[in-house]
N, C-alpha and C. Protein backbone atom coordinates (compact mmCIF):
# COMPACT_ATOMS: atom_id res chain seq x y z
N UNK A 1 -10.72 -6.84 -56.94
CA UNK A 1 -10.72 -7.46 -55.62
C UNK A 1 -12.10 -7.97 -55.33
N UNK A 2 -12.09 -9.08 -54.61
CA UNK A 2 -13.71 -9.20 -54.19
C UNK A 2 -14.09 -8.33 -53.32
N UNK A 3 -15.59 -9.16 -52.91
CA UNK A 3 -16.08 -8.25 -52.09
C UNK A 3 -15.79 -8.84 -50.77
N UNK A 4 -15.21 -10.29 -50.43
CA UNK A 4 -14.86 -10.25 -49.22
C UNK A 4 -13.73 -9.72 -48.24
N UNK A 5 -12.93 -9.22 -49.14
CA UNK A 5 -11.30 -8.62 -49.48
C UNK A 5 -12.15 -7.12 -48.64
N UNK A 6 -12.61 -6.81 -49.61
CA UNK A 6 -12.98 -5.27 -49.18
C UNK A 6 -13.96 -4.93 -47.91
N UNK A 7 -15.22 -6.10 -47.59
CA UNK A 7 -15.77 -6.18 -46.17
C UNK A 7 -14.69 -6.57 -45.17
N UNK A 8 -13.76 -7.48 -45.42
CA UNK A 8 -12.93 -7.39 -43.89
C UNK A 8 -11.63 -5.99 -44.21
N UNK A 9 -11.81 -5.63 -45.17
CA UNK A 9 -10.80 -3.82 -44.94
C UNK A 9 -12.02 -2.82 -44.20
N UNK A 10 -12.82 -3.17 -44.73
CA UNK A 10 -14.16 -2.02 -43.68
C UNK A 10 -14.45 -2.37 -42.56
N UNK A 11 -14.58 -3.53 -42.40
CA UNK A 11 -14.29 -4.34 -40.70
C UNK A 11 -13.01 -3.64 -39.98
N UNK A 12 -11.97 -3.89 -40.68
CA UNK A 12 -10.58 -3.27 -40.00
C UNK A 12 -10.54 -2.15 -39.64
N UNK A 13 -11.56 -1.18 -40.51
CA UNK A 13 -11.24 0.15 -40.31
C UNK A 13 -12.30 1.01 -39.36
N UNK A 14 -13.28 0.04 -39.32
CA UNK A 14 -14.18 -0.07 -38.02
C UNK A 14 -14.09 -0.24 -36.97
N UNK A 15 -13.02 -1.64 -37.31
CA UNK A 15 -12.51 -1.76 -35.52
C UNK A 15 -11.74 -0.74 -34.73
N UNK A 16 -10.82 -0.20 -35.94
CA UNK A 16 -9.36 0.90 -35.58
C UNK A 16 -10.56 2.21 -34.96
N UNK A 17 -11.33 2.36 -35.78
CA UNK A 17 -11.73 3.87 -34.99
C UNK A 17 -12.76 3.76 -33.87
N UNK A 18 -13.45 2.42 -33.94
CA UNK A 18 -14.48 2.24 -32.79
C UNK A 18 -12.89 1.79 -31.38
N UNK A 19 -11.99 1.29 -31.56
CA UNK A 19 -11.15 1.15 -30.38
C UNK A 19 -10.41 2.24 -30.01
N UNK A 20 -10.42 3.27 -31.23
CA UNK A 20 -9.46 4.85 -31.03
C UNK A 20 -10.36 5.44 -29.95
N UNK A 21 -12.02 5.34 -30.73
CA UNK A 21 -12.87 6.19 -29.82
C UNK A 21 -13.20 5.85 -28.41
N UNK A 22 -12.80 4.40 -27.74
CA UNK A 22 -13.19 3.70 -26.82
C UNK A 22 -12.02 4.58 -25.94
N UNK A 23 -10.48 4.45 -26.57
CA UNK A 23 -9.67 4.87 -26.13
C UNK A 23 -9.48 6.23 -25.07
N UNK A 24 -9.72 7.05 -26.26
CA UNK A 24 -10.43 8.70 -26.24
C UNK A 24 -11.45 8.96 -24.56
N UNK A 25 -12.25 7.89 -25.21
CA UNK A 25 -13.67 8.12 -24.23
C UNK A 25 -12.86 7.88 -22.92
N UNK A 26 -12.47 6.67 -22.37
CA UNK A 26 -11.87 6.72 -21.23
C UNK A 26 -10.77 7.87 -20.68
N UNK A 27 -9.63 8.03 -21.75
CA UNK A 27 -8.77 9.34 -21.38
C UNK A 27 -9.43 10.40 -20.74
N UNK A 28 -10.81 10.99 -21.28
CA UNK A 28 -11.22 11.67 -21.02
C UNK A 28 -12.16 11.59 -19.35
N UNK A 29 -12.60 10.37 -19.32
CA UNK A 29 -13.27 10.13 -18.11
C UNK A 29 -12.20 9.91 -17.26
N UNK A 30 -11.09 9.47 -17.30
CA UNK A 30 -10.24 9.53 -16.75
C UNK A 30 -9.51 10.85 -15.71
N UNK A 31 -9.16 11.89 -17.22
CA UNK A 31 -9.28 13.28 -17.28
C UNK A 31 -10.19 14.17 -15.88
N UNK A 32 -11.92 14.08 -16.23
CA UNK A 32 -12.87 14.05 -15.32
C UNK A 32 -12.30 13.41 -13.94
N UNK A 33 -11.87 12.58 -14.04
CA UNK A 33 -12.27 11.89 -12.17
C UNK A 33 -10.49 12.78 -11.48
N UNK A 34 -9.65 12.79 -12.51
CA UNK A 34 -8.54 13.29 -12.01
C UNK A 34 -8.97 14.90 -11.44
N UNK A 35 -9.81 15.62 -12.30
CA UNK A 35 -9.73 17.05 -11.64
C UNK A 35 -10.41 17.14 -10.83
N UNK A 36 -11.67 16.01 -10.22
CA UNK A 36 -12.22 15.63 -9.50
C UNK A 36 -11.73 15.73 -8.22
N UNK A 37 -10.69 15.39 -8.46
CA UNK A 37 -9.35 14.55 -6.31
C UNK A 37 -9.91 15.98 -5.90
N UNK A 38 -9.40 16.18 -4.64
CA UNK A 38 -9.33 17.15 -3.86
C UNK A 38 -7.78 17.48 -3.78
N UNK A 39 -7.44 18.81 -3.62
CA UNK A 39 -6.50 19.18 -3.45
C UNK A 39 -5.73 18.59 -2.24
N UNK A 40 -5.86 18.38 -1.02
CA UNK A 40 -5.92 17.90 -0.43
C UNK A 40 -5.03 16.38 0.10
N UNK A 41 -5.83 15.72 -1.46
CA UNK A 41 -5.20 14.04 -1.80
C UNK A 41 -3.81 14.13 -1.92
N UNK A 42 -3.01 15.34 -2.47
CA UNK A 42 -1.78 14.94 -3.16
C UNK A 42 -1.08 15.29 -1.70
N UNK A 43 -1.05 16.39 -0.68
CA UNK A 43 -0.88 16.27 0.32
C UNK A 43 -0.90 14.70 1.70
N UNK A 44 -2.23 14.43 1.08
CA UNK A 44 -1.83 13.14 2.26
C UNK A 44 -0.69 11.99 1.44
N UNK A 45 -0.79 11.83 0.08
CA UNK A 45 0.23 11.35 -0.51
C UNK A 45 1.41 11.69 -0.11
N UNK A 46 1.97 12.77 -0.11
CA UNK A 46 2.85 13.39 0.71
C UNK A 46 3.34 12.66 1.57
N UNK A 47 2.19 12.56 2.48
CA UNK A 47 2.41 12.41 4.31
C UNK A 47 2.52 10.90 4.48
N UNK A 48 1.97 10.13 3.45
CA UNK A 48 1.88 8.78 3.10
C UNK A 48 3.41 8.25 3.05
N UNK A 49 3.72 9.08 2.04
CA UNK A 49 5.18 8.75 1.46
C UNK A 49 6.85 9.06 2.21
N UNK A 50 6.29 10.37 3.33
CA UNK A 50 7.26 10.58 4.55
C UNK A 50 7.25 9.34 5.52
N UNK A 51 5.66 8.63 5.72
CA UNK A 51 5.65 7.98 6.80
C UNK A 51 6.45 6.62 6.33
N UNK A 52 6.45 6.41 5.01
CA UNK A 52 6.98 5.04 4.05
C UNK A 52 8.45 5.19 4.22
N UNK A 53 9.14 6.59 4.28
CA UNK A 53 10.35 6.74 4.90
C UNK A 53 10.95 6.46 6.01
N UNK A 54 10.17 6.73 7.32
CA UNK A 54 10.64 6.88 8.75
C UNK A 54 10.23 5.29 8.71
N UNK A 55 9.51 4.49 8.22
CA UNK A 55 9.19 2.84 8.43
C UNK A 55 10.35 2.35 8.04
N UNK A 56 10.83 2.80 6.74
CA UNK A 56 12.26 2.32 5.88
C UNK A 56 13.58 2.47 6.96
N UNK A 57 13.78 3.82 6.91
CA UNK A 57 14.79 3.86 8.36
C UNK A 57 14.58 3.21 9.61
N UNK A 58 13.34 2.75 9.94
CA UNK A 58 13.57 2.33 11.15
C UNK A 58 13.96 0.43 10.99
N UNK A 59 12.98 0.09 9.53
CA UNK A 59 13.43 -0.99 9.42
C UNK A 59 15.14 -1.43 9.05
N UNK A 60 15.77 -0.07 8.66
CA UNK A 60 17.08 -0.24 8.59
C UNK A 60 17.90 -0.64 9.85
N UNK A 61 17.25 0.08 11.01
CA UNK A 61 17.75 0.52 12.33
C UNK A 61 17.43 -1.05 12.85
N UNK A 62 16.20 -1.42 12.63
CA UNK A 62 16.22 -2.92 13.08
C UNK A 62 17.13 -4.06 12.48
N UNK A 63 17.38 -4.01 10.87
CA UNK A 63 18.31 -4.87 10.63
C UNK A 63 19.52 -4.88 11.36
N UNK A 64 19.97 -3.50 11.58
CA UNK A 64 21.59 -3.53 11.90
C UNK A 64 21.32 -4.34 13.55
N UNK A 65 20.46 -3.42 14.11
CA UNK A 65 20.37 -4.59 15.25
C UNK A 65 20.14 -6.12 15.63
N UNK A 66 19.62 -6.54 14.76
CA UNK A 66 19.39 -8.01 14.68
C UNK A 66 21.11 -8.64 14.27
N UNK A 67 21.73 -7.69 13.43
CA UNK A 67 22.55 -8.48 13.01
C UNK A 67 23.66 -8.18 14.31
N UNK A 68 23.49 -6.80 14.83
CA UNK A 68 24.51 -7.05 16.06
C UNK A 68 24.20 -7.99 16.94
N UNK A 69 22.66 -8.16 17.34
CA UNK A 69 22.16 -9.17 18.43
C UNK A 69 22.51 -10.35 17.95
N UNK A 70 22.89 -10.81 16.57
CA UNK A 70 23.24 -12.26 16.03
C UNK A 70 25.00 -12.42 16.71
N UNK A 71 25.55 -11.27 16.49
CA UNK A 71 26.99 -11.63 16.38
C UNK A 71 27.00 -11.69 17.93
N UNK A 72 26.27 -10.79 19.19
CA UNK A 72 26.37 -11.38 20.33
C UNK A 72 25.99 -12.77 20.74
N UNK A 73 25.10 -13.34 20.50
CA UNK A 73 24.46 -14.59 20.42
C UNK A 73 25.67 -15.75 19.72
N UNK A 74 26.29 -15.54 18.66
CA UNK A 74 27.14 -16.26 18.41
C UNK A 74 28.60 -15.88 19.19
N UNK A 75 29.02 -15.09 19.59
CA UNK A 75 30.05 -14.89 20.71
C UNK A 75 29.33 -15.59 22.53
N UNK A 76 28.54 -15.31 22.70
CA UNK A 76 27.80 -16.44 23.85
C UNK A 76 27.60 -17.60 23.61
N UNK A 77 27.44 -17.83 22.10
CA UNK A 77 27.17 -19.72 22.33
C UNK A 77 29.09 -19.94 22.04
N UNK A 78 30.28 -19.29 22.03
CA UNK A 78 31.16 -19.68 21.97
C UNK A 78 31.24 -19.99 23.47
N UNK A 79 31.30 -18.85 24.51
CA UNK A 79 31.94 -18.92 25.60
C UNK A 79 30.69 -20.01 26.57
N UNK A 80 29.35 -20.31 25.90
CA UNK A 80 28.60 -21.46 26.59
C UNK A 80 29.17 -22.72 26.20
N UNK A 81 30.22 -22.95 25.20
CA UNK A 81 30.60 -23.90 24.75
C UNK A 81 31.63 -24.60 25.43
N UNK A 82 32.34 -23.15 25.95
CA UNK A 82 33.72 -23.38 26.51
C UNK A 82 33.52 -23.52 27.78
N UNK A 83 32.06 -23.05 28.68
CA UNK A 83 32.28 -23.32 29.80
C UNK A 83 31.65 -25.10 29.79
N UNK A 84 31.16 -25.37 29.19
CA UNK A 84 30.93 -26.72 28.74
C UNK A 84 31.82 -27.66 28.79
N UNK A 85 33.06 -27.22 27.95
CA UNK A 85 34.62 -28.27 27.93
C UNK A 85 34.79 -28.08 29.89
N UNK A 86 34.98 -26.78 30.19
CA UNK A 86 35.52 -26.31 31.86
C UNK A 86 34.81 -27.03 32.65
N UNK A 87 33.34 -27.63 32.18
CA UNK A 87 32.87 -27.63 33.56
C UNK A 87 32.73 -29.73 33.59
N UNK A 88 33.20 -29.69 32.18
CA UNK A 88 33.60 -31.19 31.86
C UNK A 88 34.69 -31.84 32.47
N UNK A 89 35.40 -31.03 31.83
CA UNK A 89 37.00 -30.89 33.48
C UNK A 89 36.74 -31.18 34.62
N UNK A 90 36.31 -29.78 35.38
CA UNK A 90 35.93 -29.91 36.50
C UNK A 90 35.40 -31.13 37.18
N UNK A 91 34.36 -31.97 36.17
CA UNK A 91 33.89 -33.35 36.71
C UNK A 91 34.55 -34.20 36.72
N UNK A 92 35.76 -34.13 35.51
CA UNK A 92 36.39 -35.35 35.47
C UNK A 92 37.79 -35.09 36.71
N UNK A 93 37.87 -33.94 37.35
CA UNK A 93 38.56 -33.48 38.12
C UNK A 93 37.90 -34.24 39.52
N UNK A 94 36.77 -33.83 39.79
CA UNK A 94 35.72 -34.73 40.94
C UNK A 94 36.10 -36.02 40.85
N UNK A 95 35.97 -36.50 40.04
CA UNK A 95 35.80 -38.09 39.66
C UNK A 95 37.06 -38.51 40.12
N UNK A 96 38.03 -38.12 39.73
CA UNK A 96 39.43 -38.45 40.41
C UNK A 96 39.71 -38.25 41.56
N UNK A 97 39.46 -36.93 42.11
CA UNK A 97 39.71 -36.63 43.35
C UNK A 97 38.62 -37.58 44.41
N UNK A 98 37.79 -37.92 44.06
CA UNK A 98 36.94 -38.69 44.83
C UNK A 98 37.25 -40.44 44.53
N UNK A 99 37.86 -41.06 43.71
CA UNK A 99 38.42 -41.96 43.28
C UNK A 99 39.97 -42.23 44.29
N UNK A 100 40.46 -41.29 44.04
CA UNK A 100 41.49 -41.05 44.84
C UNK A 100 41.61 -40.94 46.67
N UNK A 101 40.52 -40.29 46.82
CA UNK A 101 40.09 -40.21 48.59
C UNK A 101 39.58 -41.47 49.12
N UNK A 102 39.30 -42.41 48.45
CA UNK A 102 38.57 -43.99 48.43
C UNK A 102 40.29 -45.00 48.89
N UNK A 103 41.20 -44.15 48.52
CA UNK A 103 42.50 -45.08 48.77
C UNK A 103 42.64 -44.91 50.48
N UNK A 104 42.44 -43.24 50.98
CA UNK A 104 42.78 -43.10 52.43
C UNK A 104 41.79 -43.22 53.36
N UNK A 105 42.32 -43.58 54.25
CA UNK A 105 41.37 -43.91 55.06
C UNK A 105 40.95 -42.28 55.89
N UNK A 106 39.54 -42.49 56.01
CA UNK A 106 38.83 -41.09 56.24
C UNK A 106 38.84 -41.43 58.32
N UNK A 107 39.08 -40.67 59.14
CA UNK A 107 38.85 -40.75 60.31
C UNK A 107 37.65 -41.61 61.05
């Protein structure tokens, strides 16, 4: 084999253990900062994660209401619709009746 064959296998095997040891090194500092927390931390995590609950339920509690406040809102724009046709009537009811009072003679 040459020798350039065999410098990039010693390169390779340089890289593998200088990136194992890089690896290592962090796990371990890692390791360090974890026993580090305070006891304490995993508790407010805790309290973090109850409060992420009662937000969830309440945002539940708001959907259902929005969607009831939708279905009232669409039952009101029915009956604003209808007093709309009624009160269309009603004018074209005026219009006649006042069309009509134009024939007699008023005192």
């Amino acid at each position: 084999m040459s020798t350039a064959v065999w410098a990039a296998l010693g390169f390779l095997c340089f890289a593998v253990v200088a990136g194992l040891g890089w690896v290592v090194y962090q796990l371990v500092q890692a390791w360090r900062m974890l026993r580090k927390l305070p006891g304490g931390l995993l508790g407010q995590v805790g309290e973090v994660t109850r409060g992420l609950a009662e937000v969830q339920e309440r945002v539940a509690k708001v959907e259902q209401q929005v969607g009831d406040l939708q279905q009232r809102v669409d039952g009101l724009s029915v009956s604003l619709a209808r007093a709309r046709v009624l009160m269309g009537a009603v004018s074209e009811v005026r219009s006649a009746v006042s069309s009509a009072r134009s024939f007699f003679p008023s005192k």
